[in-house]
Each structure stands twice: as structure tokens, then as C-alpha cells.
Protein backbone atom coordinates (compact mmCIF):
# COMPACT_ATOMS: atom_id res chain seq x y z
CA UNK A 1 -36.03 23.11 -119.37
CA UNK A 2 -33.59 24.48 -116.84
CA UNK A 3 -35.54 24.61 -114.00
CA UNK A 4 -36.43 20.86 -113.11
CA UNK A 5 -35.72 20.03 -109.44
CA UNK A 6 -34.22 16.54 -108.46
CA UNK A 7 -34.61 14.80 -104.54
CA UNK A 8 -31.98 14.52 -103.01
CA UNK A 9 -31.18 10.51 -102.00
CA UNK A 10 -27.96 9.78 -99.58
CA UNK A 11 -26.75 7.54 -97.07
CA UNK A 12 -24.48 7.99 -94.42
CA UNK A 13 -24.12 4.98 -92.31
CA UNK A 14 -22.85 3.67 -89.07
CA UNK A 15 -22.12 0.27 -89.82
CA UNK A 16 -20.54 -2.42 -87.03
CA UNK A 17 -17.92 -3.43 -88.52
CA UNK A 18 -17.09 -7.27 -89.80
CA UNK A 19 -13.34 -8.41 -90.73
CA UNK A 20 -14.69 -10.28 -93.89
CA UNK A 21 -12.39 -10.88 -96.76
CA UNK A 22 -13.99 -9.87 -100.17
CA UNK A 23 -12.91 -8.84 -103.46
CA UNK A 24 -14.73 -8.10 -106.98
CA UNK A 25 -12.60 -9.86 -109.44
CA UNK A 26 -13.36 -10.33 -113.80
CA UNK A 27 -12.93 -13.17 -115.56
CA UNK A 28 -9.09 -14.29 -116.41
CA UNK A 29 -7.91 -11.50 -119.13
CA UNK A 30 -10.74 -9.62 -118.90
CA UNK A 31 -9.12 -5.80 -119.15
CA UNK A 32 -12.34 -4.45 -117.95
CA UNK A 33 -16.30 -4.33 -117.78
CA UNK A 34 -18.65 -2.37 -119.09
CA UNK A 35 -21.68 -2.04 -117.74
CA UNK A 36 -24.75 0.52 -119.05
CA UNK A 37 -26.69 2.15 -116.54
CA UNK A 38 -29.66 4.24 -116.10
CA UNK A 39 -29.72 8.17 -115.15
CA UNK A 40 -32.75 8.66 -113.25
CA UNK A 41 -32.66 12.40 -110.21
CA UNK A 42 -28.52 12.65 -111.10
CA UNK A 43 -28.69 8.86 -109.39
CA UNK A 44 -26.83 5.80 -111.51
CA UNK A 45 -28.98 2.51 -111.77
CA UNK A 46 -27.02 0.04 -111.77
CA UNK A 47 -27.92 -3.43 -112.36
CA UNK A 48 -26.61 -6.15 -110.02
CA UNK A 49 -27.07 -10.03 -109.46
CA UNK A 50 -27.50 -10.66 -105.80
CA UNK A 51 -26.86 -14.37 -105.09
CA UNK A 52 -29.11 -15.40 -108.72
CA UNK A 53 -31.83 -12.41 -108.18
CA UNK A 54 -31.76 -9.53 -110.12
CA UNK A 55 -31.82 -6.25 -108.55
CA UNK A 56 -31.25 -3.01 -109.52
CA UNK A 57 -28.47 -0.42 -107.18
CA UNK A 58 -28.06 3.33 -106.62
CA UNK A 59 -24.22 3.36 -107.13
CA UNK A 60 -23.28 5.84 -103.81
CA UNK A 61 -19.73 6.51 -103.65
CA UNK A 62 -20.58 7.44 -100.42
CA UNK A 63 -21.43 3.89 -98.49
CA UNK A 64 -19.45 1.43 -97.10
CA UNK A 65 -20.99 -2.03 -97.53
CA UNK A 66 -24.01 -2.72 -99.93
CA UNK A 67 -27.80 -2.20 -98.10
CA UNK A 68 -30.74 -4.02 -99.44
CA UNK A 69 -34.09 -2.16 -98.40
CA UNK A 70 -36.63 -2.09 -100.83
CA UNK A 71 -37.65 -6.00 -100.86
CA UNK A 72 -41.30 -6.50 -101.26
CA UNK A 73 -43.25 -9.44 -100.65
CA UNK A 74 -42.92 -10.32 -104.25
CA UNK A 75 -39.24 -10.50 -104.12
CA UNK A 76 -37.66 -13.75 -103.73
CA UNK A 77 -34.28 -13.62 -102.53
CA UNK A 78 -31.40 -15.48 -100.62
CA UNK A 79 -29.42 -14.24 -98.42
CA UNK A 80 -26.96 -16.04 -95.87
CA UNK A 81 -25.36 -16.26 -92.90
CA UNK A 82 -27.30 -13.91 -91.27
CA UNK A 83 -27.60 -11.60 -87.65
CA UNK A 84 -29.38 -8.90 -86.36
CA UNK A 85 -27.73 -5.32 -85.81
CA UNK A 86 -28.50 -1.36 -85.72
CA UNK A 87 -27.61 0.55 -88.06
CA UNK A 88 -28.17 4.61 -88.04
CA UNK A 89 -28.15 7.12 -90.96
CA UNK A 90 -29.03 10.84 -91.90
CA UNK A 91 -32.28 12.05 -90.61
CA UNK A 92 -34.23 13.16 -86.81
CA UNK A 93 -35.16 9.29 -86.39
CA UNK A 94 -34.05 6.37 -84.21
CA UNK A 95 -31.34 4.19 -85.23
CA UNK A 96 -33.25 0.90 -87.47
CA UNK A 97 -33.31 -2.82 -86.96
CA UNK A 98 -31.39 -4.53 -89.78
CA UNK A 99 -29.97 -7.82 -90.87
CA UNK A 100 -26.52 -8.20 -91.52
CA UNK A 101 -25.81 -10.95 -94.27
CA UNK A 102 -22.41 -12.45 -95.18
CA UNK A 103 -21.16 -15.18 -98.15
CA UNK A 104 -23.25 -13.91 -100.67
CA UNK A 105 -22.23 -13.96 -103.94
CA UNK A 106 -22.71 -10.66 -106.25
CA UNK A 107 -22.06 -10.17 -109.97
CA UNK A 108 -22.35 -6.86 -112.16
CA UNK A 109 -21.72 -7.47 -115.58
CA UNK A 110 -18.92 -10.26 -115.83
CA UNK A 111 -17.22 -8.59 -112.14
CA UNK A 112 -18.02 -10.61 -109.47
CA UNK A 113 -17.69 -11.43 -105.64
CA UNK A 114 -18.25 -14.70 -104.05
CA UNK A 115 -18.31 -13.57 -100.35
CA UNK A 116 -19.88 -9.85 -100.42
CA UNK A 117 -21.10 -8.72 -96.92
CA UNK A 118 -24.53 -6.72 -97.21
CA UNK A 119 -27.04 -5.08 -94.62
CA UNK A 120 -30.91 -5.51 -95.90
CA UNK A 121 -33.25 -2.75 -93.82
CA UNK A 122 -36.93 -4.89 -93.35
CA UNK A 123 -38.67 -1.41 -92.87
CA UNK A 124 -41.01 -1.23 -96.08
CA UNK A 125 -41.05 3.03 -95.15
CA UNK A 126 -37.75 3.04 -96.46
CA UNK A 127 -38.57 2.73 -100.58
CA UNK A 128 -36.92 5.46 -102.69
CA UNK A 129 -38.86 3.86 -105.62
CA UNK A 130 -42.24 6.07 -105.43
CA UNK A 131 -39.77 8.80 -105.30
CA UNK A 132 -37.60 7.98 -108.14
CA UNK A 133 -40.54 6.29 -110.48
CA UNK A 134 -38.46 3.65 -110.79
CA UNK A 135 -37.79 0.31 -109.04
CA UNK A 136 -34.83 0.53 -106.73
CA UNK A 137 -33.88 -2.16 -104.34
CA UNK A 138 -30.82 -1.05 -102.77
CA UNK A 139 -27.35 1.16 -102.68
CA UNK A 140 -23.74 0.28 -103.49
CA UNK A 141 -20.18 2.18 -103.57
CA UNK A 142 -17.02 1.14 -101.53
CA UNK A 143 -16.60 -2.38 -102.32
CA UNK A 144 -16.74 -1.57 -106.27
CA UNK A 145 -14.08 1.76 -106.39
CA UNK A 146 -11.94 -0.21 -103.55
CA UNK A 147 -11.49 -3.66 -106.20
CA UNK A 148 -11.28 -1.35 -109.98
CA UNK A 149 -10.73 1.56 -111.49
CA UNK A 150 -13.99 3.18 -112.14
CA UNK A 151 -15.12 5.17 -115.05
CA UNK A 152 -18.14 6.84 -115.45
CA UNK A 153 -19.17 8.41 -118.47
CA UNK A 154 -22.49 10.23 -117.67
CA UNK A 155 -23.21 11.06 -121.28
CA UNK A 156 -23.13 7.49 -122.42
CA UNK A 157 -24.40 6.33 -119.53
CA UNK A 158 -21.65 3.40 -119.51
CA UNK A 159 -19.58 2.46 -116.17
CA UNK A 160 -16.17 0.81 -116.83
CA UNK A 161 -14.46 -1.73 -114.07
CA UNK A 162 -11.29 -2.03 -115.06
CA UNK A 163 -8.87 -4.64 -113.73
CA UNK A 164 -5.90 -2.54 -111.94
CA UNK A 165 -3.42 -4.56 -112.82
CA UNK A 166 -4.06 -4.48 -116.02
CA UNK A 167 -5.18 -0.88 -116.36
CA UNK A 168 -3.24 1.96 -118.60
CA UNK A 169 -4.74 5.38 -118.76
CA UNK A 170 -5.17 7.10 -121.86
CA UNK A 171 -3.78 10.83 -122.05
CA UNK A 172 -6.76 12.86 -123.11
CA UNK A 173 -7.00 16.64 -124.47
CA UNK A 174 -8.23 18.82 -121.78
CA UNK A 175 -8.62 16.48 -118.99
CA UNK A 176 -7.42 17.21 -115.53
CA UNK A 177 -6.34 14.82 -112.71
CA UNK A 178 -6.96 15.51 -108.94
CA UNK A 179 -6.47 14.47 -106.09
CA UNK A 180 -8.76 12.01 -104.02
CA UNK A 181 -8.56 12.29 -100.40
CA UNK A 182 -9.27 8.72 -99.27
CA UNK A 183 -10.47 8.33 -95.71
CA UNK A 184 -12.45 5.64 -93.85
CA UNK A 185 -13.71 4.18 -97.47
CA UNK A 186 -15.04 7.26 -98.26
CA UNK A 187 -13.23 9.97 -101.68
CA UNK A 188 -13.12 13.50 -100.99
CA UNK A 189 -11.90 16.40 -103.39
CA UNK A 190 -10.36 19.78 -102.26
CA UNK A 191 -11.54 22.78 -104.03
CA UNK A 192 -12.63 26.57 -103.58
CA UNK A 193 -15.87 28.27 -103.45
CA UNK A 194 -16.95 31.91 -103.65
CA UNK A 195 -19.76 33.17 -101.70
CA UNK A 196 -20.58 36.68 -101.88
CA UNK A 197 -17.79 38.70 -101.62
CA UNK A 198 -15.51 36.45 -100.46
CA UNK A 199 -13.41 34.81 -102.79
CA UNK A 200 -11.95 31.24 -102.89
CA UNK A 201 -12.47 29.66 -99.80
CA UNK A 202 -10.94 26.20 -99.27
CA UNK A 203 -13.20 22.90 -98.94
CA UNK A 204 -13.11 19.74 -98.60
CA UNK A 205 -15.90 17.72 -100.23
CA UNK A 206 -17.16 14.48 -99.82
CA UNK A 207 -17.91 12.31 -103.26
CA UNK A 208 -21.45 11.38 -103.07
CA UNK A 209 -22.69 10.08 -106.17
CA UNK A 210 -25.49 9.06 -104.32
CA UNK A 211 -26.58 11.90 -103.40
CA UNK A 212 -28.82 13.84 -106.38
CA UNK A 213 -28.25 16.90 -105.29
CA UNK A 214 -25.63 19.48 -106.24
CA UNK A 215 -23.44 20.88 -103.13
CA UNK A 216 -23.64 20.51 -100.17
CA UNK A 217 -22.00 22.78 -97.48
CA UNK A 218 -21.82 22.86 -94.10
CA UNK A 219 -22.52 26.65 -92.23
CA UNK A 220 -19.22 27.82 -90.79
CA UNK A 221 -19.40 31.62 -90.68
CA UNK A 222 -15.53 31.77 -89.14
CA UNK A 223 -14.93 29.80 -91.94
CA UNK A 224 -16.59 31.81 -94.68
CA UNK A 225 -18.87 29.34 -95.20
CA UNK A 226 -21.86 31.70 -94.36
CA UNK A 227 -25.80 31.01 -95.87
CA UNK A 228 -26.24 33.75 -98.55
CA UNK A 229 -29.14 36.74 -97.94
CA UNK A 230 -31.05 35.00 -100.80
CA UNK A 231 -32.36 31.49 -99.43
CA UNK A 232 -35.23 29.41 -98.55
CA UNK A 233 -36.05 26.70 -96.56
CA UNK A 234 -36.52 23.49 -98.21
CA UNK A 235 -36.41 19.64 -98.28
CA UNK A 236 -33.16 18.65 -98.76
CA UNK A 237 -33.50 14.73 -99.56
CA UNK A 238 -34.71 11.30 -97.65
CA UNK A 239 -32.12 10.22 -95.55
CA UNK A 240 -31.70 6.16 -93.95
CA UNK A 241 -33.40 8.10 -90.57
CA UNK A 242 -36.05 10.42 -92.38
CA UNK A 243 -36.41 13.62 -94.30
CA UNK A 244 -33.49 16.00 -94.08
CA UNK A 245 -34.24 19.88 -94.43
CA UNK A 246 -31.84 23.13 -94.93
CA UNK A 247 -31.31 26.18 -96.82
CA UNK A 248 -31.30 26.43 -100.57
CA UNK A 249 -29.61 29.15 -102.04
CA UNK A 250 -26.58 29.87 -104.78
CA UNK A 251 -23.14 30.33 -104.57
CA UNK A 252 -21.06 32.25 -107.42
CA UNK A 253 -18.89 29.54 -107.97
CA UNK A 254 -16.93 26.36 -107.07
CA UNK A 255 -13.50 25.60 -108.49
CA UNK A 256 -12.32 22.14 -108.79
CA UNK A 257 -8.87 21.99 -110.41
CA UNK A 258 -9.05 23.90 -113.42
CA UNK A 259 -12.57 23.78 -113.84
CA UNK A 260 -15.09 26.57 -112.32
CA UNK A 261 -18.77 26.06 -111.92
CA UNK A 262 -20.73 29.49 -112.32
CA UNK A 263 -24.12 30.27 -110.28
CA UNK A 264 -23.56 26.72 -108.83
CA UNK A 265 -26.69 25.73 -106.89
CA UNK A 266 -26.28 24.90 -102.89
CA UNK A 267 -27.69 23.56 -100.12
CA UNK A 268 -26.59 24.36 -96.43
CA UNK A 269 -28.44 21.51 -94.11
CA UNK A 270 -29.52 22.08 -90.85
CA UNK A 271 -26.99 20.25 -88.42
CA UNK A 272 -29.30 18.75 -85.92
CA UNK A 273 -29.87 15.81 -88.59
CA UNK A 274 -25.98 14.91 -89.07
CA UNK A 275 -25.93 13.89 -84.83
CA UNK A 276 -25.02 10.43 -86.23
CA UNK A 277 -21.90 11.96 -87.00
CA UNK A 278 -19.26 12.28 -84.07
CA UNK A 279 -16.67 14.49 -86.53
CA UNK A 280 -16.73 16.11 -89.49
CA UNK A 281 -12.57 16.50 -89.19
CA UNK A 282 -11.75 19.05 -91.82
CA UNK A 283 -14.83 18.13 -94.28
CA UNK A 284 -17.08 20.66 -95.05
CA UNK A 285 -19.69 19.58 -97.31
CA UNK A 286 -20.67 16.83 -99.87
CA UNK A 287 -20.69 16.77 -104.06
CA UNK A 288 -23.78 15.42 -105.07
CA UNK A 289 -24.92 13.56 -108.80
CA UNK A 290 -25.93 16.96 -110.20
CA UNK A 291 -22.12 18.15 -110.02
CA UNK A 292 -20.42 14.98 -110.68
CA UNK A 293 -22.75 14.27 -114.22
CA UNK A 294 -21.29 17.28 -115.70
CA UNK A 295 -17.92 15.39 -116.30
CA UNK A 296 -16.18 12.09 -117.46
CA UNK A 297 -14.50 10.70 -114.41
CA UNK A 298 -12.01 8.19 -113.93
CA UNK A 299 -11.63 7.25 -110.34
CA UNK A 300 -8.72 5.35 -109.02
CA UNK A 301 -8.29 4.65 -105.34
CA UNK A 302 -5.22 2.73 -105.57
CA UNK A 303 -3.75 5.49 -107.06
CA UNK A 304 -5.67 8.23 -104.61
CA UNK A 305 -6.25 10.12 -107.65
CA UNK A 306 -9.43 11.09 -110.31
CA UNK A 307 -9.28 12.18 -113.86
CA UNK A 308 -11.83 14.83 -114.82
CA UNK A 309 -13.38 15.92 -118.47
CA UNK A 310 -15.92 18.46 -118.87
CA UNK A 311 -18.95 16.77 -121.10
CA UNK A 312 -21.77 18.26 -122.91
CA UNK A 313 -23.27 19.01 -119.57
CA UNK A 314 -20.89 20.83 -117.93
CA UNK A 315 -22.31 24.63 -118.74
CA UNK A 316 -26.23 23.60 -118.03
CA UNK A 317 -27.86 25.70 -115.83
CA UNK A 318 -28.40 23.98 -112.67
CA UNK A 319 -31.88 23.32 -111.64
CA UNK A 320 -34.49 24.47 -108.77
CA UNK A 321 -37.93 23.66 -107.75
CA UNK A 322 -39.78 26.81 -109.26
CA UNK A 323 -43.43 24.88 -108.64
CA UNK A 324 -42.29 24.20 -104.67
CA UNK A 325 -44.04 20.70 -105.28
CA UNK A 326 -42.86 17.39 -104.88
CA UNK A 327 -44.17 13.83 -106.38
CA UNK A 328 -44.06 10.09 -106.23
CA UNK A 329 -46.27 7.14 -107.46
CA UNK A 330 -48.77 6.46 -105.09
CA UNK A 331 -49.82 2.72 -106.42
CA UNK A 332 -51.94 2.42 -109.74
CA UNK A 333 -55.62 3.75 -110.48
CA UNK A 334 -58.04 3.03 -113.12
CA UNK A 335 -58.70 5.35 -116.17
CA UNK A 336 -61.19 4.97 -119.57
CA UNK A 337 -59.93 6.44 -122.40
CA UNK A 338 -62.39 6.17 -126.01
CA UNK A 339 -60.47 4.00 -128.66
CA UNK A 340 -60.82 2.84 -132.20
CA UNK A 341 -63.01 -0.36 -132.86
CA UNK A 342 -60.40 -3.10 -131.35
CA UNK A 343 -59.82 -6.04 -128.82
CA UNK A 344 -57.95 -7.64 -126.48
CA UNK A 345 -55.61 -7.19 -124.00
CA UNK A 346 -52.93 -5.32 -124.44
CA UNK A 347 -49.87 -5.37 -121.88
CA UNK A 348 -47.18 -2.14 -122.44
CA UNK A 349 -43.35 -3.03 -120.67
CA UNK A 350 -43.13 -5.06 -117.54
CA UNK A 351 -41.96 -2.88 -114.91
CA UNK A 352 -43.01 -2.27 -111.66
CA UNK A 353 -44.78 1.08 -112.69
CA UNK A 354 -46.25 -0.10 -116.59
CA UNK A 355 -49.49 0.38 -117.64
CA UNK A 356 -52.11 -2.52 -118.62
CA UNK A 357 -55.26 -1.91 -120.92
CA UNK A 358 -57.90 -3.70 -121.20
CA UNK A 359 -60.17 -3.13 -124.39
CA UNK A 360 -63.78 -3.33 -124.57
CA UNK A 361 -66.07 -4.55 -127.90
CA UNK A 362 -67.93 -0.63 -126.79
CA UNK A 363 -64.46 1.23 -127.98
CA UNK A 364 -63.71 1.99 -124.75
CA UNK A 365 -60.15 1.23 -122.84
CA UNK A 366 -60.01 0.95 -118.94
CA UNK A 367 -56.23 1.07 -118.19
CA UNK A 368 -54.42 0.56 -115.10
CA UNK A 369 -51.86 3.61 -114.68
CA UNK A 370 -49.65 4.61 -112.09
CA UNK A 371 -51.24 6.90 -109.67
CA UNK A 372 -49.19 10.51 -109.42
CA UNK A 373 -49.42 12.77 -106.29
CA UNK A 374 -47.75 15.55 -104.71
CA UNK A 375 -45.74 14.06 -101.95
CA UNK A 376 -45.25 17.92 -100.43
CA UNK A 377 -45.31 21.23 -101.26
CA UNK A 378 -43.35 24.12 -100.49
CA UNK A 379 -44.77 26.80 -98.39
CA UNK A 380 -45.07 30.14 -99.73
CA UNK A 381 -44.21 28.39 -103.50
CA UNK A 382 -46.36 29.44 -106.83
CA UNK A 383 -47.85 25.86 -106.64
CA UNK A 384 -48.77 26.57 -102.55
CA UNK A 385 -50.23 29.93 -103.42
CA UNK A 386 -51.82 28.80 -106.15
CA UNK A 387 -54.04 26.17 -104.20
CA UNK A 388 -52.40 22.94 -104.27
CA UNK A 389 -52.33 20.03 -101.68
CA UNK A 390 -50.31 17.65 -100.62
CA UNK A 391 -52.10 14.64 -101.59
CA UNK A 392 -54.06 15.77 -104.79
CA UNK A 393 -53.36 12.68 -107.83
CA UNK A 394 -51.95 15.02 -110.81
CA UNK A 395 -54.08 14.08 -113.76
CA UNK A 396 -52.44 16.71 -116.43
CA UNK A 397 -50.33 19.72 -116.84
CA UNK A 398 -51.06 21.94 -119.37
CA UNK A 399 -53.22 19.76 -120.96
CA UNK A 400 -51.00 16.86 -121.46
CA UNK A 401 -52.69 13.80 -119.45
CA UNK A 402 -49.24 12.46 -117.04
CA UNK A 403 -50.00 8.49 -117.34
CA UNK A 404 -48.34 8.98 -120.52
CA UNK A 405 -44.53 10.03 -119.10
CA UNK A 406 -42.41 8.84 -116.75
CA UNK A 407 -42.06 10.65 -112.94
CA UNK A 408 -39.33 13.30 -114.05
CA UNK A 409 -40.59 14.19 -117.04
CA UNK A 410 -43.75 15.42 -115.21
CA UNK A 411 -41.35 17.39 -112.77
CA UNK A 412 -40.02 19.04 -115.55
CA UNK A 413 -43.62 19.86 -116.64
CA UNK A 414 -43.69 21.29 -113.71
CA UNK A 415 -40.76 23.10 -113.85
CA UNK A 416 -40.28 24.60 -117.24
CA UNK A 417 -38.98 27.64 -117.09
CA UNK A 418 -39.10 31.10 -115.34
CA UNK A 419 -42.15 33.25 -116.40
CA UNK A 420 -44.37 30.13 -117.63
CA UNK A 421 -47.39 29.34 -117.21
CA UNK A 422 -48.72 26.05 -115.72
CA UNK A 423 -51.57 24.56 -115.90
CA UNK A 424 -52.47 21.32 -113.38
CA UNK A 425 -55.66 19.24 -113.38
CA UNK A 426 -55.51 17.31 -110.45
CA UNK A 427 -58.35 15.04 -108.68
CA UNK A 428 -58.62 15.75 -104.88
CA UNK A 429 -61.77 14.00 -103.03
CA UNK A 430 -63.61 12.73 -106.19
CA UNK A 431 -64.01 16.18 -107.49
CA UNK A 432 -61.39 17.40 -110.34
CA UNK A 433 -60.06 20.70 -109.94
CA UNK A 434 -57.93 22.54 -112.41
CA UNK A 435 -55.01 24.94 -110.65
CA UNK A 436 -53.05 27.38 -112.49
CA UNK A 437 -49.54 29.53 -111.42
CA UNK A 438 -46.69 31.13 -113.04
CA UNK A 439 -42.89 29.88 -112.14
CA UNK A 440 -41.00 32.72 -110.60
CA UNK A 441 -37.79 33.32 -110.24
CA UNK A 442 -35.43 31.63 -107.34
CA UNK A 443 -33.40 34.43 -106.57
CA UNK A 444 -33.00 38.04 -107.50
């Protein structure tokens, strides 16, 4: 299933800044923390105790300061000392109303911080959890590689926050250290890419883990840094100021150290959307969640350096949209499904996006499921062509009714593989209509 297509999620902020002491600290001879997290669109879930409510966090390498904005009115949270401000992100929008919160006390795992300055965004438009098919309340980055040396071991899906002081790395086999290029709270790595015929061409690249994407570059034709003949225009990702578009293409390779990515997928955004952004200085593109999960990393900023391992990852193909469609929960909707003689009421796991039956003496089920539509399609895409609409509730594909997986394993229904054939039931005005095309290939 190599062809599965992740959003893109990033923030890049403009934050006023606040001269507020903070610091994540562990527990008296505590080495370190370890703290599981969840892999959901290249993203980490990470979850975090915000003043005694329990959250969950995109770790994004690249932001500042924590942002709450996914609070619904069935959250219950405290947050203090608080005062109005703008903040402006990614996107063709204005800049957004926020609130700008300081004292609070935040704890991941046994690492905490009694006086943690965070923004929360009040605009309910901004909710990456439809997206993501999972509940996400907010992002968070600086504050955590700034206080501990950060590992991240994708395949285990662990985080470790070790204590600095007390930290003493372990020489691995094949493992590599680099660089980090620390400026303005944000990482960046300095590497080579080769684009058509031209052959290693030096960039600097911002370390966005929460971005989901793979590379980013930005067009700079003096530069080398040229979009490739074979391209398309796509959606990009959701950025803090609305949906960000570009070019998808890919490159022949990106070197980082000793390690070189083959056939590496790219994605050269249209510029009007970064006008947030007085200077670029010598950066010239981003590396998103879809790069970074391909190796063990060990990220010290004290040090200004990163230790890299390839992992069982590393050589998978990347992935692209091959359907052109895009989904997200769209609430919950009723279904009746026939059942063996039974009763009751039967409640599956408690998240935001569960399912809850409710079982008739006449061996009949009505369950409450999450609702699944396409969010947007491409134009011109096998899905387009073959009739779909933004819109339409996805029912099944290829038979295989979707209340019964999460969000990306549907995409990757979706997706298979070059050459298949798909099959989509979908409901669109009360009437159910089955749509049918065959996944083509990207690129030539």
C-alpha cells in the first residue's frame, strides 16, 4: 500500500513575544522520560496535562510556544493570567484573535512546567481533528527540545526526554550525527538535492515534525531549485490562516549526511501564502513527518547537533494521492445492520469518533457511526473523472463498509496501488450511488 496520501498540518507563527521564565524539569534523578505516542498523517500525538485536563498535542518542532485551538464546548479547562493578541500563520487569511495565557502548569509523562506560556485560538474553523480522525486539541515543539534531549523512535512510537545534565549518548552502529542549525527557536539541517539534471544542490531545511508532509522546497530557478516538467497542482496542507496550495512533483533525491533518499516526493508551495514571512534568510524549504519517520533521531539543542539511524522505514516508497480525493469525519449518522438474536446496549471505546449500538428484541442494530465525506477532490484525478463530489458520505470501498476502520485506513483504501481498481459506494442526496476508477500513475 504505497500509494496512501497524508495532509499536510503546519504552523508557522508570529507570536508577540513575552519575557516569561519557564523550564520543563523531571523529577530529582529521573535520567529521562518516556513517553508513547500515537502516529496518525506522519504527525506524533502526544499526550499532555494542561493545568489537570488532559489533552492530546501535535509535537511540531516547528512552533515556538504551545497553541490550544481545538476546545469544544465540552472541554473544561483552566487557563490563567490571560490577554488578548493577534497572532498570524500560513495561509491567504487575516491574522486571528487569540488569547494569550501565562502560569499554567503542564506535565507530559513525569516532565513538567509550572509556568508554561500558551496561545489558545477561540475560532472552532480551526479543528485538524475531522482531518486527522482523531481528537487533537493543540500543537507543541520549542519549549520541549529547548529543556531535553529528545529522542524519537518512530518505529516504537516512544519519545524520550532526557535530563541534559544527566544525559550520555550511546555510540550506535551506523548512525550518523549532523548538524542542527538553531535559529530563532526553530532546527534546520543542511543537505543536497538533485533535480533533474542537476546534481547536489545545497539546502537548508527547516525541521517540521509538524508538518505531514515530505519536502518542502521553495522555487528558486537561479538557485536550481526549479519545479520539475512532471507536476500538478494540489492542496498542500491547512495552515493557522487557511488552505495552502502548490506543486507536487518528485525529485531524484535528497542527501542528508550519509544518507540519500531516492524518488523522494516534493512539494514546491505557491509563495503568495508565506507573506507572513518577512525573510526566508538562506532557508529554502521545510522537512516534513513523512521524511523525519524514516529514522531514529536524537535531537540535542544544547549541543546544536542530531543523531540519525535509518529504521525499517527508511526505503518505503513515499506516498501520493492516486484517487485525487480528500476526507474527514463530518459528525456521526445512523446505520441498521441485521444481528444475531441479542440485547442491550452495547458501547465500543470512548473516543470522540466511537461507535454506539443499540440492539433491538427484532435482530436488528441501529448504530451511531462516524459520518465519512470527501472534504475535496482533485481536478482532473481518477476519483474527479470518475464522478465523485465533494460532499458525498463514503459508505464502502470495494465492498468493505468504512464505519468499520479508522480515517487513514480508508485513505489507503483509496489509495492502494497503481493499476487497481476501486470501487466506492457513497450516499449523495438520499440516493446511493456506486462510483468506480482505476489509480494511475503520478508521474511518467
Amino acid at each position: 500500500m504505497n500509494s496512501f496520501f497524508r495532509h499536510s498540518v503546519f504552523f508557522i507563527f508570529c507570536l508577540p513575544v513575552l519575557l516569561v521564565a519557564q523550564e520543563y524539569t523531571l523529577p530529582k534523578s529521573e535520567k529521562y522520560e518516556k513517553v508513547k505516542f500515537k502516529l496518525v498523517n506522519n504527525l506524533i500525538i502526544v499526550p499532555v496535562d494542561v493545568n489537570g485536563a488532559k489533552l492530546s498535542f501535535i509535537l511540531d518542532s516547528g512552533v515556538n510556544k504551545p497553541i490550544l485551538f481545538n476546545l469544544s464546548d465540552q472541554d473544561s479547562i483552566q487557563i490563567n493570567d490571560v490577554r488578548e493578541v493577534s497572532i498570524r500563520g500560513l495561509g491567504d487569511g487575516d491574522p486571528i484573535k487569540a488569547l494569550s495565557s501565562s502560569n499554567n502548569t503542564f506535565q507530559i509523562g513525569k516532565a513538567r512546567n509550572n509556568n508554561q506560556l500558551l496561545y489558545v485560538v477561540m475560532d472552532k474553523e480551526l479543528n485538524l481533528s475531522p482531518r486527522l480522525g482523531i481528537v487533537v486539541h493543540g500543537i507543541i515543539g520549542y519549549d520541549l527540545f529547548r529543556d531535553f534531549v529528545v529522542s524519537i523512535n518512530y518505529s516504537s512510537k516512544v519519545i524520550k526526554l532526557y535530563d541534559p545534565q544527566l544525559y550520555k549518548p550511546k555510540k550506535r552502529a551506523k548512525e550518523q550525527t549532523l548538524s542542527l542549525h538553531l535559529e530563532k527557536s526553530k532546527a534546520y539541517l543542511k543537505g543536497f538535492v538533485l533535480i533533474g539534471d542537476k546534481q547536489n544542490v545545497p539546502v537548508k531545511l527547516l525541521v517540521d515534525s509538524g508538518s505531514s508532509d515530505a519536502l518542502w522546497l521553495f522555487e528558486d530557478v537561479e538557485k536550481g531549485l526549479d519545479v520539475p516538467k512532471n507536476s500538478y497542482q494540489d492542496f498542500l496542507g491547512q495552515g493557522l490562516n487557511g488552505g495552502i496550495y502548490g506543486k507536487r512533483t518528485k525529485i531524484k533525491g535528497l542527501v542528508l549526511g550519509e544518507f540519500h533518499l531516492k524518488e523522494a516526493k516534493t512539494a514546491f508551495p505557491d509563495m503568495e501564502y508565506f507573506s507572513s514571512i518577512t525573510s526566508f534568510g538562506e532557508r529554502n524549504g521545510s522537512l516534513g513527518g513523512e521524511i523525519l519517520k524514516r529514522f531514529t533521531a536524537v535531537y540535542n539543542y544544547r549541543d546544536s547537533t542530531v543523531r540519525l539511524r535509518k529504521n525499517a522505514m527508511f526505503n518505503d516508497p513515499f506516498n501520493f494521492n492516486l484517487s485525487g480525493i480528500n476526507l474527514q469525519h463530518n459528525g456521526m449518522r445512523y446505520i441498521s445492520e441485521s444481528i444475531a438474536d441479542s440485547r442491550g446496549v452495547v458501547r465500543d471505546k470512548g473516543d470522540s469518533f466511537g461507535n454506539v449500538q443499540i440492539v433491538f428484541e427484532s435482530k436488528t442494530r441501529l448504530s451511531i457511526v462516524p459520518e465519512i465525506i470527501v472534504s475535496g477532490i482533485r481536478a482532473g484525478s481518477p476519483g474527479q473523472e470518475a464522478g465523485l463530489r465533494e460532499g458525498d458520505v463514503i459508505l464502502a470501498v470495494n465492498g468493505k463498509k468504512v464505519h468499520n476502520y479508522e480515517l487513514q485506513k480508508i485513505l489507503e483504501m483509496l489509495n492502494e496501488k497503481e493499476g487497481k481498481r476501486v470501487k466506492v459506494q457513497v450516499a449523495r442526496f438520499g440516493n446511493d450511488v456506486m462510483v468506480t476508477y482505476v489509480l494511475k500513475k503520478m508521474f511518467k
